[in-house]
N, C-alpha and C. Protein backbone atom coordinates (compact mmCIF):
# COMPACT_ATOMS: atom_id res chain seq x y z
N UNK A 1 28.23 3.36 -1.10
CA UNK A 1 27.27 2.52 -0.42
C UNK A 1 26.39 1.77 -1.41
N UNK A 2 26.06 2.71 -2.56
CA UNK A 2 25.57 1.84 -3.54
C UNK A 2 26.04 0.47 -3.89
N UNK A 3 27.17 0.44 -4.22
CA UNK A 3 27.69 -0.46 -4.68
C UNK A 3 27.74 -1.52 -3.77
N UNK A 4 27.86 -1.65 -2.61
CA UNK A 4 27.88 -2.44 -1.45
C UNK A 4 26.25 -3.27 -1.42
N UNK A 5 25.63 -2.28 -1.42
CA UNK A 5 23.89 -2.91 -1.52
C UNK A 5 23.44 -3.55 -2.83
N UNK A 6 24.12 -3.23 -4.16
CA UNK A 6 23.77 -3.54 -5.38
C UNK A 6 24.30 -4.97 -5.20
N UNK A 7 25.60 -5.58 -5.03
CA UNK A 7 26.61 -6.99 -4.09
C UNK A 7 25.65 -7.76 -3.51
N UNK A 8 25.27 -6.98 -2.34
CA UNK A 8 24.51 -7.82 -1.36
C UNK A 8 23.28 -8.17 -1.89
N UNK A 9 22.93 -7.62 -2.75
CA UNK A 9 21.48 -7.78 -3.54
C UNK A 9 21.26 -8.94 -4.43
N UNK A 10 22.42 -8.78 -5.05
CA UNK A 10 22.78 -9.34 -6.39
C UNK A 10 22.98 -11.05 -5.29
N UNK A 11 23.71 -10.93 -4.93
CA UNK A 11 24.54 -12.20 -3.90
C UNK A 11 22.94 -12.81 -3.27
N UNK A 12 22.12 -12.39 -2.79
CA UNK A 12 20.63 -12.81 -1.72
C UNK A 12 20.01 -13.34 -3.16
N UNK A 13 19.64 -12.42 -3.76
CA UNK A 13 18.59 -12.82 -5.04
C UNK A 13 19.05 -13.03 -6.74
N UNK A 14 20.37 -12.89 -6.73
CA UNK A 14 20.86 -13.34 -7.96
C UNK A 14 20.04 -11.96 -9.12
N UNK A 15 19.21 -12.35 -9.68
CA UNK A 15 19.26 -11.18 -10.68
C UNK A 15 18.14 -10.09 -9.95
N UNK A 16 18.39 -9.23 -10.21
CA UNK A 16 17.68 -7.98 -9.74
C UNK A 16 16.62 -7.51 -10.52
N UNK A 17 15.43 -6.95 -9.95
CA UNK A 17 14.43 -6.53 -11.01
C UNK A 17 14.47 -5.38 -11.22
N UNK A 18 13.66 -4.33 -11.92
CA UNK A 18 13.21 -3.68 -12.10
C UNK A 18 13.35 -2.33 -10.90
N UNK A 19 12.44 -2.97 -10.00
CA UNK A 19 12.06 -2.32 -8.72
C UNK A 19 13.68 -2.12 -7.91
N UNK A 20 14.48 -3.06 -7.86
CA UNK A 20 15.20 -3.50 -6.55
C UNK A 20 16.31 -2.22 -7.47
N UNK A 21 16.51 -2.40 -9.00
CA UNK A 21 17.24 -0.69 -9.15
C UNK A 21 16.70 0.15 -8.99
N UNK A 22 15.19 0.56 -9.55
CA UNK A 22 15.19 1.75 -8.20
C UNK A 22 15.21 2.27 -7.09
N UNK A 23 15.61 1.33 -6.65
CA UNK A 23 15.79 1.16 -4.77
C UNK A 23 17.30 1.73 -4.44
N UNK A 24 17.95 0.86 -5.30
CA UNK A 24 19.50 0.78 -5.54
C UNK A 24 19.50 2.70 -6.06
N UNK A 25 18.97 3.07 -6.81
CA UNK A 25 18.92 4.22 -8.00
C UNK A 25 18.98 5.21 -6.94
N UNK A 26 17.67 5.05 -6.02
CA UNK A 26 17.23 6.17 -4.86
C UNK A 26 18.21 6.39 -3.50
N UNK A 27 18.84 4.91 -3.27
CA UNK A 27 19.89 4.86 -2.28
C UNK A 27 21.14 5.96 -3.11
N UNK A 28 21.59 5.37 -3.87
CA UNK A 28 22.63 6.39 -4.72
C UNK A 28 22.16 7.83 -5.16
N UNK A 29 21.65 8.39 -5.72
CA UNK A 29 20.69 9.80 -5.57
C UNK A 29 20.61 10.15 -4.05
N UNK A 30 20.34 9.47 -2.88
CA UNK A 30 19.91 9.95 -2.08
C UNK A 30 18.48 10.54 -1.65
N UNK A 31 17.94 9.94 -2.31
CA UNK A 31 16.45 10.32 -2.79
C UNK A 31 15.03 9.74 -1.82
N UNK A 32 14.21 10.23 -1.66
CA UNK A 32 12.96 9.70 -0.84
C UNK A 32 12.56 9.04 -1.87
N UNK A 33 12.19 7.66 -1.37
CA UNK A 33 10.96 6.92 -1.80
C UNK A 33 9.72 7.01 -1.91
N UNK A 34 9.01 7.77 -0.30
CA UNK A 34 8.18 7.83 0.46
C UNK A 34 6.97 8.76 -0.65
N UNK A 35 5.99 8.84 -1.05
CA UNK A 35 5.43 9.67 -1.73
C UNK A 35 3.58 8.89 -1.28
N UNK A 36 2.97 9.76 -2.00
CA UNK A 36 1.51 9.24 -1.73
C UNK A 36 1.67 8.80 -3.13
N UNK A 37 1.05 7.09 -3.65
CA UNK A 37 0.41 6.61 -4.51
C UNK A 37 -0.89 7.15 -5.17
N UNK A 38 -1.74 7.68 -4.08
CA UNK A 38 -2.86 7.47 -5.00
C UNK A 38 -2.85 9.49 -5.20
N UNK A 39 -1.95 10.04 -5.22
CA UNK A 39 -1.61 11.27 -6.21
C UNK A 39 -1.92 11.03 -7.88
N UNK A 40 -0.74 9.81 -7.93
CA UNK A 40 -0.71 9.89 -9.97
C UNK A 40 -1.82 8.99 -10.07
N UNK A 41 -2.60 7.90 -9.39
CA UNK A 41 -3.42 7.43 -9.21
C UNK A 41 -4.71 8.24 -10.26
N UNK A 42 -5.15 9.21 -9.27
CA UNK A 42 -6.40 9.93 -9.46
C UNK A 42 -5.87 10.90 -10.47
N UNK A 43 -4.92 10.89 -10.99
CA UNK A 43 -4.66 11.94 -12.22
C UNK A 43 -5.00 11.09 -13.46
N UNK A 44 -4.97 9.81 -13.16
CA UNK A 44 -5.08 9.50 -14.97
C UNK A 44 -6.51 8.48 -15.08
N UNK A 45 -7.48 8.66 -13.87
CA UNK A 45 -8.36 8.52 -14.32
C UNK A 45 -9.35 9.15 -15.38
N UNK A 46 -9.94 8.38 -16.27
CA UNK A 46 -11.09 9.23 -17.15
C UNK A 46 -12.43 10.22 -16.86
N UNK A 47 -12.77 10.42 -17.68
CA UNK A 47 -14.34 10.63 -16.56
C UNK A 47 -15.26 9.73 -16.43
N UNK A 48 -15.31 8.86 -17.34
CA UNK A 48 -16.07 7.53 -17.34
C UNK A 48 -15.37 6.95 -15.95
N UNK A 49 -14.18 6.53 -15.64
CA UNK A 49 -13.80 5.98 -14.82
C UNK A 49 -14.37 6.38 -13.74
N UNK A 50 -14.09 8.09 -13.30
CA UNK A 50 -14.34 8.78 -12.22
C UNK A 50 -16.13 8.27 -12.00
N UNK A 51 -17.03 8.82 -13.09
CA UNK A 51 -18.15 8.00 -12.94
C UNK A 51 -18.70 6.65 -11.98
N UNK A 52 -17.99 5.66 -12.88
CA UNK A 52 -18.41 4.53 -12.50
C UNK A 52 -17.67 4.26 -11.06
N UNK A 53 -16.80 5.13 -10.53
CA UNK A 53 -16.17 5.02 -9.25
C UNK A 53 -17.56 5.81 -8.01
N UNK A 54 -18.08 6.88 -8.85
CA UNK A 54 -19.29 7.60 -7.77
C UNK A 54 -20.18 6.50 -7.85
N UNK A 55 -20.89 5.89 -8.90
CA UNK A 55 -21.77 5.19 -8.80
C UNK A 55 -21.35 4.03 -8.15
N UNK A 56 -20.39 3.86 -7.99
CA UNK A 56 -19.97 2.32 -7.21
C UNK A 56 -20.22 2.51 -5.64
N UNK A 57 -19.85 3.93 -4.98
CA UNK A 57 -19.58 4.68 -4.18
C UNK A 57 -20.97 5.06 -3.61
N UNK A 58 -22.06 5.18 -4.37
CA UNK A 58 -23.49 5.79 -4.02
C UNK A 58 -24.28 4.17 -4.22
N UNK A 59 -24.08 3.34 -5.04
CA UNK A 59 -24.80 2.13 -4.66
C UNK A 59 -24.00 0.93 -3.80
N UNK A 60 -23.46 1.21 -3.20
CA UNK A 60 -22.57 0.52 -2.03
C UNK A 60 -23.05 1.35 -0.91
N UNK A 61 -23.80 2.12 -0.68
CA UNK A 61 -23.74 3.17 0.65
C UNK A 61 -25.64 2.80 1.26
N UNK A 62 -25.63 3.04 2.35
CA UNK A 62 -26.86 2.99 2.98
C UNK A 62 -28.42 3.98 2.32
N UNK A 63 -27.33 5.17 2.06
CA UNK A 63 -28.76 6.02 1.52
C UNK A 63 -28.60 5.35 0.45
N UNK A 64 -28.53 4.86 -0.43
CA UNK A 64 -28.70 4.01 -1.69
C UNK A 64 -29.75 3.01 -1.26
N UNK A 65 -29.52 2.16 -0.65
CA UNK A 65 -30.44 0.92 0.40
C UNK A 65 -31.61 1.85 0.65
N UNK A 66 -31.80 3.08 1.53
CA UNK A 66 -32.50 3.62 1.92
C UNK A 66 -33.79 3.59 0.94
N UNK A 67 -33.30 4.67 -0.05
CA UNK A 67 -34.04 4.84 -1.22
C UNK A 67 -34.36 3.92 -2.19
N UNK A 68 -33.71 2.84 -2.45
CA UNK A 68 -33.74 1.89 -3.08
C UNK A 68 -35.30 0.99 -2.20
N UNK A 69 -34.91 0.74 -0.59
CA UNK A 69 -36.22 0.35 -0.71
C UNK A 69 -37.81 1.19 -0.39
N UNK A 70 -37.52 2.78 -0.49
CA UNK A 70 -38.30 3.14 -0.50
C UNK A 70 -38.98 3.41 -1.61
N UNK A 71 -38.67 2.82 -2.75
CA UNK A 71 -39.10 3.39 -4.02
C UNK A 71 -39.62 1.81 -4.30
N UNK A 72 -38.72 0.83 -3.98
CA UNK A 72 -39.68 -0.20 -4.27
C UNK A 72 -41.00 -0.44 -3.45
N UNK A 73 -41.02 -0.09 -2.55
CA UNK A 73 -42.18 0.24 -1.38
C UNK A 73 -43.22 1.01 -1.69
N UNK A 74 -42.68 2.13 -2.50
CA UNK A 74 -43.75 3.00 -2.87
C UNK A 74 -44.38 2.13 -4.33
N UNK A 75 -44.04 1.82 -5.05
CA UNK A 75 -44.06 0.96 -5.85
C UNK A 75 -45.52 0.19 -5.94
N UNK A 76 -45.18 -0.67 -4.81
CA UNK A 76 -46.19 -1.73 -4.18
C UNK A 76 -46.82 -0.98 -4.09
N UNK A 77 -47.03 0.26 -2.78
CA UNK A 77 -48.20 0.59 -2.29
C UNK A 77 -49.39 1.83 -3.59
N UNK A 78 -48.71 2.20 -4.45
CA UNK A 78 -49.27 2.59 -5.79
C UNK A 78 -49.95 1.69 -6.52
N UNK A 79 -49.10 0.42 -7.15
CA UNK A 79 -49.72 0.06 -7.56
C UNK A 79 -50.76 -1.05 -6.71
N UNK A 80 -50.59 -1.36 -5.15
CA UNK A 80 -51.75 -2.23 -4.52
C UNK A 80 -52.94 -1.28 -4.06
N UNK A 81 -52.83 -0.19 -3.80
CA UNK A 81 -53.83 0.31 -2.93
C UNK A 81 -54.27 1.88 -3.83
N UNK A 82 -53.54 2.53 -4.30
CA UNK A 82 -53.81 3.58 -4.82
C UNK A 82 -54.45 3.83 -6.38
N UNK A 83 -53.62 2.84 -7.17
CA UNK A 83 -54.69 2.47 -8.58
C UNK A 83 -54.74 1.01 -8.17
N UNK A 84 -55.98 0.83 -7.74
CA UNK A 84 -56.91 -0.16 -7.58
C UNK A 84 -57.61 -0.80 -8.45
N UNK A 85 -58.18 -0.05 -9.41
CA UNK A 85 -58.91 -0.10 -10.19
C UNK A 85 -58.13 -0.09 -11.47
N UNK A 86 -56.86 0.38 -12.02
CA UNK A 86 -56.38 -0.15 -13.26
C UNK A 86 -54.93 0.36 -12.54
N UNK A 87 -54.16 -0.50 -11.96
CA UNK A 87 -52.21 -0.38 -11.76
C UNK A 87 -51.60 -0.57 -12.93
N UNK A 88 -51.14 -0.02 -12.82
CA UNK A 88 -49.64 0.00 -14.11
C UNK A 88 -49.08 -1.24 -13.81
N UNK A 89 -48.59 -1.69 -13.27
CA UNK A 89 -48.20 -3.13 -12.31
C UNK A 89 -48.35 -3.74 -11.30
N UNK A 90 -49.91 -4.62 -11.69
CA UNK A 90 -50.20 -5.52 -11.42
C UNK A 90 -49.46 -6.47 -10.20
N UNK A 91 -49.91 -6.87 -8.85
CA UNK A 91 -49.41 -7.80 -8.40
C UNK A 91 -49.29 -9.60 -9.14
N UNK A 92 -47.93 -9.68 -9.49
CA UNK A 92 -46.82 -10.26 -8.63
C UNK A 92 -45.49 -9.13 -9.29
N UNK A 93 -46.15 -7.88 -9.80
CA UNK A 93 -45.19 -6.59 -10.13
C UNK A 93 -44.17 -7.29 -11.17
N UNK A 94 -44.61 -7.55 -11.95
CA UNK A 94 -43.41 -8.23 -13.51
C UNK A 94 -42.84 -7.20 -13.75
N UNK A 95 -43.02 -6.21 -13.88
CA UNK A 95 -42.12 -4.85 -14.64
C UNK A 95 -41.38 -3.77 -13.39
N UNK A 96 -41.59 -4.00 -11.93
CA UNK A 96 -40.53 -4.19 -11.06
C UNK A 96 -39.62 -5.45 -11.22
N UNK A 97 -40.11 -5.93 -11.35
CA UNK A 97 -38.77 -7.35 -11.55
C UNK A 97 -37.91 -6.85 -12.71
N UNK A 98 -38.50 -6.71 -13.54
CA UNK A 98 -37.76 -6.59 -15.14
C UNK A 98 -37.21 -4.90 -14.85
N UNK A 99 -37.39 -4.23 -13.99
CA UNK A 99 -36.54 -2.96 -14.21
C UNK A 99 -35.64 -3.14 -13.05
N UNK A 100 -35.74 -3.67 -11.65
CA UNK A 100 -34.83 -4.49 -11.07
C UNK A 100 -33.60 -5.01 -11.80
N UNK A 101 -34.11 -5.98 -12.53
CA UNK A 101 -32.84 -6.84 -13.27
C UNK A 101 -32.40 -5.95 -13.96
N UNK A 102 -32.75 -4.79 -15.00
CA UNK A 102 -32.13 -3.87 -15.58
C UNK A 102 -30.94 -3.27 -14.81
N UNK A 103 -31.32 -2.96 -13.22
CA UNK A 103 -30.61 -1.97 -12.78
C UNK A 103 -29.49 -2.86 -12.09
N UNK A 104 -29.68 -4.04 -12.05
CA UNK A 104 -28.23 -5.19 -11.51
C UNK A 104 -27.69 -5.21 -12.18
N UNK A 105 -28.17 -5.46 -13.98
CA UNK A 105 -27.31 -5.75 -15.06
C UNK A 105 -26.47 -4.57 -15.51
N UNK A 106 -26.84 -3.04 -14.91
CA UNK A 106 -26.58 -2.26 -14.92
C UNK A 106 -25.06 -2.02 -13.95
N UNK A 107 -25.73 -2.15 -12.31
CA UNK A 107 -25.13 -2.18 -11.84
C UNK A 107 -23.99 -2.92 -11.49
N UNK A 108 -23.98 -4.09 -11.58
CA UNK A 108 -22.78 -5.34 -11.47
C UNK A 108 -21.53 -4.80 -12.33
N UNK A 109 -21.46 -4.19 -13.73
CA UNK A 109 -20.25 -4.17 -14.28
C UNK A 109 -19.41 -2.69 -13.77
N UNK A 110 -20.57 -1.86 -13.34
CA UNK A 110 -19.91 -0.73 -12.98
C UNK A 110 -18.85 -0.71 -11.40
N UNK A 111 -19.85 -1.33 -10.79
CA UNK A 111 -18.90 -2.12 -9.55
C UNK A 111 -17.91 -2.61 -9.98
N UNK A 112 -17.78 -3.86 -10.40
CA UNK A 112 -16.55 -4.40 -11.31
C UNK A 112 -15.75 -3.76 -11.61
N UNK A 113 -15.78 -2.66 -12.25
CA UNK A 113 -14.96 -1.99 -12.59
C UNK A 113 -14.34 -0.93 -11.75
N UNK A 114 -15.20 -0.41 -10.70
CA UNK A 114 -14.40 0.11 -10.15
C UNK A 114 -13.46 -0.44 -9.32
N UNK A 115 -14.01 -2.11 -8.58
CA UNK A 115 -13.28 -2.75 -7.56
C UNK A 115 -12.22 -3.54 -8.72
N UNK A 116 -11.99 -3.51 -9.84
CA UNK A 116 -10.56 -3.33 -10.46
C UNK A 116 -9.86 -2.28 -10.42
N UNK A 117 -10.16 -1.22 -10.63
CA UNK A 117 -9.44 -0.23 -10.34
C UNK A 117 -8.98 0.26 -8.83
N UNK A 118 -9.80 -0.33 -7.83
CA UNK A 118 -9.42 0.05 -6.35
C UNK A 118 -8.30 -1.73 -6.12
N UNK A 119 -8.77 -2.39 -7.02
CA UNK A 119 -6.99 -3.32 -7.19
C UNK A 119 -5.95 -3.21 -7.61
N UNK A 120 -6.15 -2.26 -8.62
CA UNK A 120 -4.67 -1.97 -8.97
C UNK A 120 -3.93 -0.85 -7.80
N UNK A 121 -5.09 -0.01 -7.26
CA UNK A 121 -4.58 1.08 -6.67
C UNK A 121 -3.81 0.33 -5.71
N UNK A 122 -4.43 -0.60 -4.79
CA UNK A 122 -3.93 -1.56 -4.03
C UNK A 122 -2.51 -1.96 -4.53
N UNK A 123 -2.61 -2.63 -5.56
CA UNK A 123 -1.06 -2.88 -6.31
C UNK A 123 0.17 -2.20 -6.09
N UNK A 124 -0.65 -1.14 -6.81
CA UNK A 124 0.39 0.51 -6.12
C UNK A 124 1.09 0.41 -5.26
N UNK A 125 0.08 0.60 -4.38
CA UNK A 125 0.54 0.68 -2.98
C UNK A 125 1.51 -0.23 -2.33
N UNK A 126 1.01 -1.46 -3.03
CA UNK A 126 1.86 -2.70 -2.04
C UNK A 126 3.26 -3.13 -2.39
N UNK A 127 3.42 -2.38 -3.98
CA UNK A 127 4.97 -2.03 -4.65
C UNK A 127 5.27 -0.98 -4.27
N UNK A 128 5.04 -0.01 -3.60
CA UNK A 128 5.73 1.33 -3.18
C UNK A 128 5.89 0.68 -1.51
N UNK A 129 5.04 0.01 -0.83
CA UNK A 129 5.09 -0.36 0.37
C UNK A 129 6.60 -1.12 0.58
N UNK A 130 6.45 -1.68 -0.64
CA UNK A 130 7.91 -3.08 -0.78
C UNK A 130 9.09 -2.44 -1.11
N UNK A 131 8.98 -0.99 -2.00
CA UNK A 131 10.28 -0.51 -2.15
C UNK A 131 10.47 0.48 -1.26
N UNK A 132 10.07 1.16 -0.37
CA UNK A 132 10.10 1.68 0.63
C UNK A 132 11.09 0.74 2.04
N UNK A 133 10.31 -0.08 2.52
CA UNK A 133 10.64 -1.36 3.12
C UNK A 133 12.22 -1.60 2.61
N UNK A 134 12.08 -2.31 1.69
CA UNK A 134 13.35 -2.55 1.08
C UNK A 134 14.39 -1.49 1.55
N UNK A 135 14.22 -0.63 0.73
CA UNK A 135 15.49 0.70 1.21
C UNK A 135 15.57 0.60 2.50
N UNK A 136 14.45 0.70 3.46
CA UNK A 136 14.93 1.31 4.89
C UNK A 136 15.80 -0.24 5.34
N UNK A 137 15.45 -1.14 4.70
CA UNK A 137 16.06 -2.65 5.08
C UNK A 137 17.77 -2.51 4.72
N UNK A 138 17.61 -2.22 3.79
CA UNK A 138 19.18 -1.77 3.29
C UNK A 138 19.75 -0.95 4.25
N UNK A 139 19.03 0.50 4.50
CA UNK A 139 19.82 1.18 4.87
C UNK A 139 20.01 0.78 6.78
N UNK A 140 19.47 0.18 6.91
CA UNK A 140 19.90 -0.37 8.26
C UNK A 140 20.51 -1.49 8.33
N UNK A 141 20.83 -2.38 7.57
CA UNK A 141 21.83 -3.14 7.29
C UNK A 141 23.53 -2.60 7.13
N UNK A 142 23.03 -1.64 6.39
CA UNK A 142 24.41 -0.64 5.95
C UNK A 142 24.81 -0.25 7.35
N UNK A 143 23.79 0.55 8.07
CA UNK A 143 24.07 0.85 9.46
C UNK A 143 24.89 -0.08 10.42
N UNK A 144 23.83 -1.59 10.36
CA UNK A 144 25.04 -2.28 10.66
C UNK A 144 25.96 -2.32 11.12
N UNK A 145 26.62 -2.48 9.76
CA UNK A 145 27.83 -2.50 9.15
C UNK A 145 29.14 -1.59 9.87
N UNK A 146 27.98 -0.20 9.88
CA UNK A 146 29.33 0.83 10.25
C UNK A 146 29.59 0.16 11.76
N UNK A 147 27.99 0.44 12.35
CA UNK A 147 28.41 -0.11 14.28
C UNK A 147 29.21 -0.98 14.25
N UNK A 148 29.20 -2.58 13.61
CA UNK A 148 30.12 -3.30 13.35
C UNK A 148 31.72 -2.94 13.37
N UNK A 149 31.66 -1.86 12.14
CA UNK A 149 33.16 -1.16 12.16
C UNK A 149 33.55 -0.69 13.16
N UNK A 150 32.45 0.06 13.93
CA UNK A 150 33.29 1.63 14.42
C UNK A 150 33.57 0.18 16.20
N UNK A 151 32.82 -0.57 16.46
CA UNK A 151 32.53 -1.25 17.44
C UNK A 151 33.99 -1.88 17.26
N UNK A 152 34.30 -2.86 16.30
CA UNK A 152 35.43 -3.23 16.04
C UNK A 152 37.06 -2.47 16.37
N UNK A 153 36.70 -1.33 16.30
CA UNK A 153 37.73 -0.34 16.30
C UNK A 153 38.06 0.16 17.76
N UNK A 154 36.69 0.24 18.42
CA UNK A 154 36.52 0.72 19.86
C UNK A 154 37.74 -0.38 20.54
N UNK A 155 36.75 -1.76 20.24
CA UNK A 155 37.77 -3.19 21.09
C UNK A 155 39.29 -2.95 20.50
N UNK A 156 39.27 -2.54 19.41
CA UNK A 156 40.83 -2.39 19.45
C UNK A 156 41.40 -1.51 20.45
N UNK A 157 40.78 -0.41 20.21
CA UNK A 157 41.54 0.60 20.91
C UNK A 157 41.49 0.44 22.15
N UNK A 158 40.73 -0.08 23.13
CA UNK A 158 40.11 -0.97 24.23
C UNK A 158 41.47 -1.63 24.80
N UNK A 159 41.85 -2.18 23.46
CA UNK A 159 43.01 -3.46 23.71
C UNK A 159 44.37 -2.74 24.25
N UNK A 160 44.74 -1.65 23.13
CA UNK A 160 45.71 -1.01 23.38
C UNK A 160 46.03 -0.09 24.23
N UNK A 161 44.50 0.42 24.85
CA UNK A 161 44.32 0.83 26.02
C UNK A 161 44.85 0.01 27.33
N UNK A 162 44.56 -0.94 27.47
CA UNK A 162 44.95 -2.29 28.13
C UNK A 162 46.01 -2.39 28.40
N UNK A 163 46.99 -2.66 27.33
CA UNK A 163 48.12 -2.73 27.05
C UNK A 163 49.24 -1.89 27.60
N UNK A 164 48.86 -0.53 26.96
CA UNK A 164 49.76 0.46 27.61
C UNK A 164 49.09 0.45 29.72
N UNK A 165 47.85 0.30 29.63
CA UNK A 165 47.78 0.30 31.21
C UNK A 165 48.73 -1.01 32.09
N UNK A 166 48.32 -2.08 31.40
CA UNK A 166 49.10 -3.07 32.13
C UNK A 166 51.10 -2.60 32.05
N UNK A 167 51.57 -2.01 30.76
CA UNK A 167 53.13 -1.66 31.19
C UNK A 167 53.36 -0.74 31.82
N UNK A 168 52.19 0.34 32.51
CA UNK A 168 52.49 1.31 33.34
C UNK A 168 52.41 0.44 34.84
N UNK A 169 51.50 -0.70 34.97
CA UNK A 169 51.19 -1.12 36.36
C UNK A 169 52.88 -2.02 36.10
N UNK A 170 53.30 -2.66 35.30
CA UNK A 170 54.55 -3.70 35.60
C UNK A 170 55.62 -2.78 35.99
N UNK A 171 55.50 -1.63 35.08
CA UNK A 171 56.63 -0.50 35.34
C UNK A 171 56.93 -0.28 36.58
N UNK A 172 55.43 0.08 37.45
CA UNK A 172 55.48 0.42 38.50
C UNK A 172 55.90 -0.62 39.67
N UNK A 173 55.60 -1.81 38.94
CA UNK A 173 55.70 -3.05 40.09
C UNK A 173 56.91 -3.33 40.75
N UNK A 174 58.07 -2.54 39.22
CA UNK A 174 59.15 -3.30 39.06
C UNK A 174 59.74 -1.77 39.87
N UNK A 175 59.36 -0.78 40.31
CA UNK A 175 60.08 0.18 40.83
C UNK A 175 59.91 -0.07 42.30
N UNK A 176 58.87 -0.73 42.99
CA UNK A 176 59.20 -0.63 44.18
C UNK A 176 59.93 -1.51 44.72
N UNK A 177 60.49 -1.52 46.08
CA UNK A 177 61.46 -2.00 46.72
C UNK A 177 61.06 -3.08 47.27
C-alpha cells in the first residue's frame, strides 16, 4: 500500500517533502500519528523560558489588573492625602510614571517571548494536524480503491449470475410444449 500512496503522491505534488515521508514511513510501519504535541513541547523548555511563560500568564490575567490598579491607587492616595506635608511623590506622581515605564519595558519583551513560543507551539500543532489529516486522506482513498475493486467484482459476478439465470429460463422455455 505504501508504494501505491508514495505514486499517487509523487504524481499530485511531484517532489515530496520531508513530512509527506513520514506519512508515507507511518502508513508502511503501520504506525499512529496521533500523539499530543505539546508533550515534547514542555520538555525542552528552560527555566527562564518556563518563567517568562508564568509572568506572561500572571500579567495577562485580571488579578494582575486587580492589583496593578490597586497599588497604583494606593499610591495616589499616600502620597495625596496621607503624607501631606512631605510625599515621596508629589502630584503629577513623576516616579509612578518612571516606575510604570520600567515595568512595560519590563514587561513587553517577556510577553513577546512567550507569545513566540505559544507560535511555534501552534506550528506544532498545525504540522502534526496536516500529517495526521494527510494519512487518514490516504488511507481512505486507499479504501476507495478496494470498494472500487471488491464493487467491480460484485457487478461481475452479478453478470454471470445473470447469465447462467437467463440459460436456465431459455432452457426451460425451450422444454415446454
Amino acid at each position: 500500500m505504501h508504494r501505491y500512496v508514495q505514486n499517487l503522491m509523487e504524481e499530485e505534488k511531484g517532489e515530496l517533502t520531508e513530512i509527506d515521508h513520514e506519512v508515507i514511513e507511518s502508513i508502511k510501519e503501520q504506525n499512529i500519528l496521533s500523539k499530543n504535541p505539546d508533550e515534547g513541547f514542555e520538555a525542552k523548555l528552560t527555566m527562564g523560558e518556563r518563567l517568562a511563560d508564568r509572568i506572561a500568564d500572571f500579567g495577562g490575567s485580571w488579578t494582575f489588573l486587580g492589583i496593578f490598579a490597586l497599588v497604583i491607587l494606593g499610591w495616589m492616595v499616600i502620597n495625596s492625602y496621607v503624607f501631606i506635608a512631605r510625599p515621596f511623590d508629589p502630584y503629577p506622581y513623576i516616579l509612578l510614571n518612571l516606575v510604570l515605564s520600567c515595568l512595560a519595558a519590563a514587561q513587553a519583551p517577556v510577553i513577546m517571548m512567550s507569545q513566540n513560543r505559544q507560535e511555534a507551539r501552534d506550528r506544532e500543532r498545525a504540522l502534526h494536524d496536516y500529517q495526521v489529516n494527510l494519512k487518514a486522506e490516504l488511507e481512505i482513498r486507499h479504501l476507495h480503491q478496494k470498494l472500487d475493486h471488491i464493487m467491480s467484482h460484485q457487478w461481475q459476478r452479478l453478470v454471470e449470475i445473470q447469465e447462467v439465470q437467463m440459460d436456465i429460463m431459455n432452457e426451460l422455455r425451450s422444454r415446454k410444449p
